[in-house]
Protein backbone atom coordinates (compact mmCIF):
# COMPACT_ATOMS: atom_id res chain seq x y z
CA UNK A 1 48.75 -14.05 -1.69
CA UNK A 2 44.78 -14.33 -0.96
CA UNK A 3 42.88 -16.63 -2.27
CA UNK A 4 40.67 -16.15 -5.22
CA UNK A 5 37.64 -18.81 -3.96
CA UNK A 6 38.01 -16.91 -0.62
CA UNK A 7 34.86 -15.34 -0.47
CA UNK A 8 34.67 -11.99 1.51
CA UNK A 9 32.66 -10.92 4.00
CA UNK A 10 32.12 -7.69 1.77
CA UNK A 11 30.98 -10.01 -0.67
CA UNK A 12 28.53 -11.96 1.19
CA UNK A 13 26.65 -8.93 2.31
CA UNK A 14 26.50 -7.52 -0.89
CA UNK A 15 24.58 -10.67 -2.24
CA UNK A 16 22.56 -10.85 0.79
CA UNK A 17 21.79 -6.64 0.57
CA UNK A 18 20.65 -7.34 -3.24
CA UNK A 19 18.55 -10.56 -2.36
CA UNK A 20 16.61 -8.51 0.39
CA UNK A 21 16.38 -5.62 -2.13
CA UNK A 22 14.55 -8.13 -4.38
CA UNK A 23 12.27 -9.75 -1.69
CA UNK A 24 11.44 -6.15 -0.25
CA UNK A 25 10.43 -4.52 -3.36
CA UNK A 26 6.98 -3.43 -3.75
CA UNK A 27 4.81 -0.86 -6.27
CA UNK A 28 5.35 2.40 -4.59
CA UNK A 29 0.87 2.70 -5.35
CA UNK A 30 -1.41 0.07 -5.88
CA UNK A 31 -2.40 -0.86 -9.19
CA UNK A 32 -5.91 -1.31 -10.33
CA UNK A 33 -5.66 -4.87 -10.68
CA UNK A 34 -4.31 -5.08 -6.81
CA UNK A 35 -7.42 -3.08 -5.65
CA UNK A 36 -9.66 -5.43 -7.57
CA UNK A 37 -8.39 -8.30 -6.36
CA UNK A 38 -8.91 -6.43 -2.86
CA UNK A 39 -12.30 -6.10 -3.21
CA UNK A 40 -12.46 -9.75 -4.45
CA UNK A 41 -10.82 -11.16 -1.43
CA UNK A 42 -13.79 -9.58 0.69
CA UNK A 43 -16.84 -10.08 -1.91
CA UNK A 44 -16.07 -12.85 -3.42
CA UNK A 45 -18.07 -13.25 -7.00
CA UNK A 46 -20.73 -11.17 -5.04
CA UNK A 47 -22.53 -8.19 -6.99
CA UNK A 48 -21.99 -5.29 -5.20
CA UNK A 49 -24.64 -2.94 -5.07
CA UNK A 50 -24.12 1.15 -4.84
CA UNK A 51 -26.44 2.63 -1.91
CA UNK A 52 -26.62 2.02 1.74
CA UNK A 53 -23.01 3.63 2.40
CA UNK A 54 -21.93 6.85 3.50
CA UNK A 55 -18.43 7.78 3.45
CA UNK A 56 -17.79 11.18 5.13
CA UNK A 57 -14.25 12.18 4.06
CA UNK A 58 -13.57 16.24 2.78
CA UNK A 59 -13.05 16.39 -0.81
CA UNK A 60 -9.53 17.88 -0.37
CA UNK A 61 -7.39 17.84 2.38
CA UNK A 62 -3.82 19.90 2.97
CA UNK A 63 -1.83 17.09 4.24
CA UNK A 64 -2.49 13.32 3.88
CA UNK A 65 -1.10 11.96 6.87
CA UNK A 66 -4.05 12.00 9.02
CA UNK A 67 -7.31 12.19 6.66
CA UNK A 68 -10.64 11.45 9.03
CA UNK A 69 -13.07 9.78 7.78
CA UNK A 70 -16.38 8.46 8.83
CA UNK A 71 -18.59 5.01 6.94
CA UNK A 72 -22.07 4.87 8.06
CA UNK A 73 -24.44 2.23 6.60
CA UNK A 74 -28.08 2.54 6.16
CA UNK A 75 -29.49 -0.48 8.62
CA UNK A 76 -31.54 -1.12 11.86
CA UNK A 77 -28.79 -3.31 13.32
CA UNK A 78 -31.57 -5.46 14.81
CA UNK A 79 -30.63 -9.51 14.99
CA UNK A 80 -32.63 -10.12 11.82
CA UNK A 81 -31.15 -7.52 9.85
CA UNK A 82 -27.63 -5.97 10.76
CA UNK A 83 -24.24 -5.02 9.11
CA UNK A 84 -21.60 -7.81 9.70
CA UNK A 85 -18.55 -5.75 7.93
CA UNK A 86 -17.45 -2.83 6.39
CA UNK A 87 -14.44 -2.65 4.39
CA UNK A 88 -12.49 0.37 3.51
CA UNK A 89 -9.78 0.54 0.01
CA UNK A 90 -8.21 3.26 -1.61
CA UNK A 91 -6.99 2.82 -5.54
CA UNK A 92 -3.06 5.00 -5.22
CA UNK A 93 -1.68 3.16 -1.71
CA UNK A 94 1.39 0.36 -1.50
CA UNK A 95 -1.74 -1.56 0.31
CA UNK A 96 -5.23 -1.04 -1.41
CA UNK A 97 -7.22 -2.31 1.98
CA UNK A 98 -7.08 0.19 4.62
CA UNK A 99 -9.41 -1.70 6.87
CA UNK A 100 -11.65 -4.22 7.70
CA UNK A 101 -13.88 -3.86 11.21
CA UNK A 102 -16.57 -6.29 11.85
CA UNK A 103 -19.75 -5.66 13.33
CA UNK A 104 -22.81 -7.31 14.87
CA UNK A 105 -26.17 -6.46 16.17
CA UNK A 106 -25.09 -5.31 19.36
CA UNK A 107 -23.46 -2.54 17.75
CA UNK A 108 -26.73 -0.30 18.12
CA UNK A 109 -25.52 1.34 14.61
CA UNK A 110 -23.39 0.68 11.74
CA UNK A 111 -21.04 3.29 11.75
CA UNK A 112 -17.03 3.41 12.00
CA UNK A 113 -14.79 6.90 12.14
CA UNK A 114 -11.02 6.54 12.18
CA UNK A 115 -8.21 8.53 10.49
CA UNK A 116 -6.55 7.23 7.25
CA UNK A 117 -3.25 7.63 5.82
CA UNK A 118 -3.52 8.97 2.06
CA UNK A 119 -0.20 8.52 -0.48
CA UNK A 120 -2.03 10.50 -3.05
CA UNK A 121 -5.24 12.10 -4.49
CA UNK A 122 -7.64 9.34 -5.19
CA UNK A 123 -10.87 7.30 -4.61
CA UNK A 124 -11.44 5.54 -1.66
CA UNK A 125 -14.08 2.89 -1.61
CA UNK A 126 -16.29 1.82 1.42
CA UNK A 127 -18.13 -1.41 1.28
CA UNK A 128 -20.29 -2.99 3.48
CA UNK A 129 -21.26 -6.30 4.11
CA UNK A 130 -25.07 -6.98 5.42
CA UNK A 131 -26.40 -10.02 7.30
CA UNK A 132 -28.35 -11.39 3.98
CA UNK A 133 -24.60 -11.28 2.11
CA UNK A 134 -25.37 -8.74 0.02
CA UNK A 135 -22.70 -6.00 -0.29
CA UNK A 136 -23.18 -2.15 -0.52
CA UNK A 137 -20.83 0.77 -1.61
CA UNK A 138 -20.20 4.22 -2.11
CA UNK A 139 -16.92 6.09 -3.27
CA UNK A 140 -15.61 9.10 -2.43
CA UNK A 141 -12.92 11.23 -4.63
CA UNK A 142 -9.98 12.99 -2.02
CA UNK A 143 -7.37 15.68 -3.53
CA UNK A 144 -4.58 15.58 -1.13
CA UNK A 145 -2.25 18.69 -1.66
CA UNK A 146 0.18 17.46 0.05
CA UNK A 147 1.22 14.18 0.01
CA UNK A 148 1.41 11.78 2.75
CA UNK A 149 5.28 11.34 4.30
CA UNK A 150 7.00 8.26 3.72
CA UNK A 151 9.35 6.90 6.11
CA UNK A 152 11.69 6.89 3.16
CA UNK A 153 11.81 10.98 3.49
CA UNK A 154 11.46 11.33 7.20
């Protein structure tokens, strides 16, 4: 006859499935108040002025796996006066910063192009950073059509 303090090893990876279920969970989008306190992590209490930024992303886009997209800041990126960030968030992603890529005067110009990964239609945000620590944006609205593939349905 078993006994009934004998604990299973069915048992023991069903509690240790549901803990990891718990600790894994996250919003399937980001929420506005996880996008603000995004943009707080990088600006701190800073007022952030809209100018300076261009963000060249197409208005709607078929499939948002691979969305390009291109920030360019207004600046003469001499040692006096340069861009020291930009800073890239979208409001609908499981992670509202999509990047972060730091700059100097040696850059020659304050532009970044990469390809971003897009859940959802939304806004994306770019935000740049300036050598006097003032802080410029611009946003952007993106229809995606279809949506971006999750591992979950590959």
């Amino acid at each position: 006859m078993a006994n009934s303090n004998h604990t299973t090893r069915r048992t023991v990876l069903g509690l240790a499935g549901g803990a990891a279920v718990m600790v894994i969970v996250h919003p399937a989008e980001a929420t506005p108040a996880m996008l603000s306190a995004a943009i707080r992590n990088v600006v701190g209490e800073a007022n952030v002025r809209t100018g300076r930024v261009k963000l060249d992303i197409p208005p709607l886009v078929e499939n948002g796996n691979t969305v390009p997209m291109t920030v360019s800041v207004t600046s003469p990126m001499t040692a006096d006066e340069y861009v020291k960030s930009i800073h890239v968030f979208n409001e609908k992603n499981p992670q509202p910063n999509i990047g972060n890529f730091h700059l100097g005067p040696r850059a020659g110009r304050a532009q970044i192009s990469t390809r971003i990964r897009l859940a959802d239609s939304q806004k994306v945000t770019a935000i740049a950073r300036l050598s006097d620590d003032t802080f410029w944006s611009t946003t952007a609205d993106v229809v995606v059509t279809l949506a971006a593939c999750t591992e979950e349905a590959i």
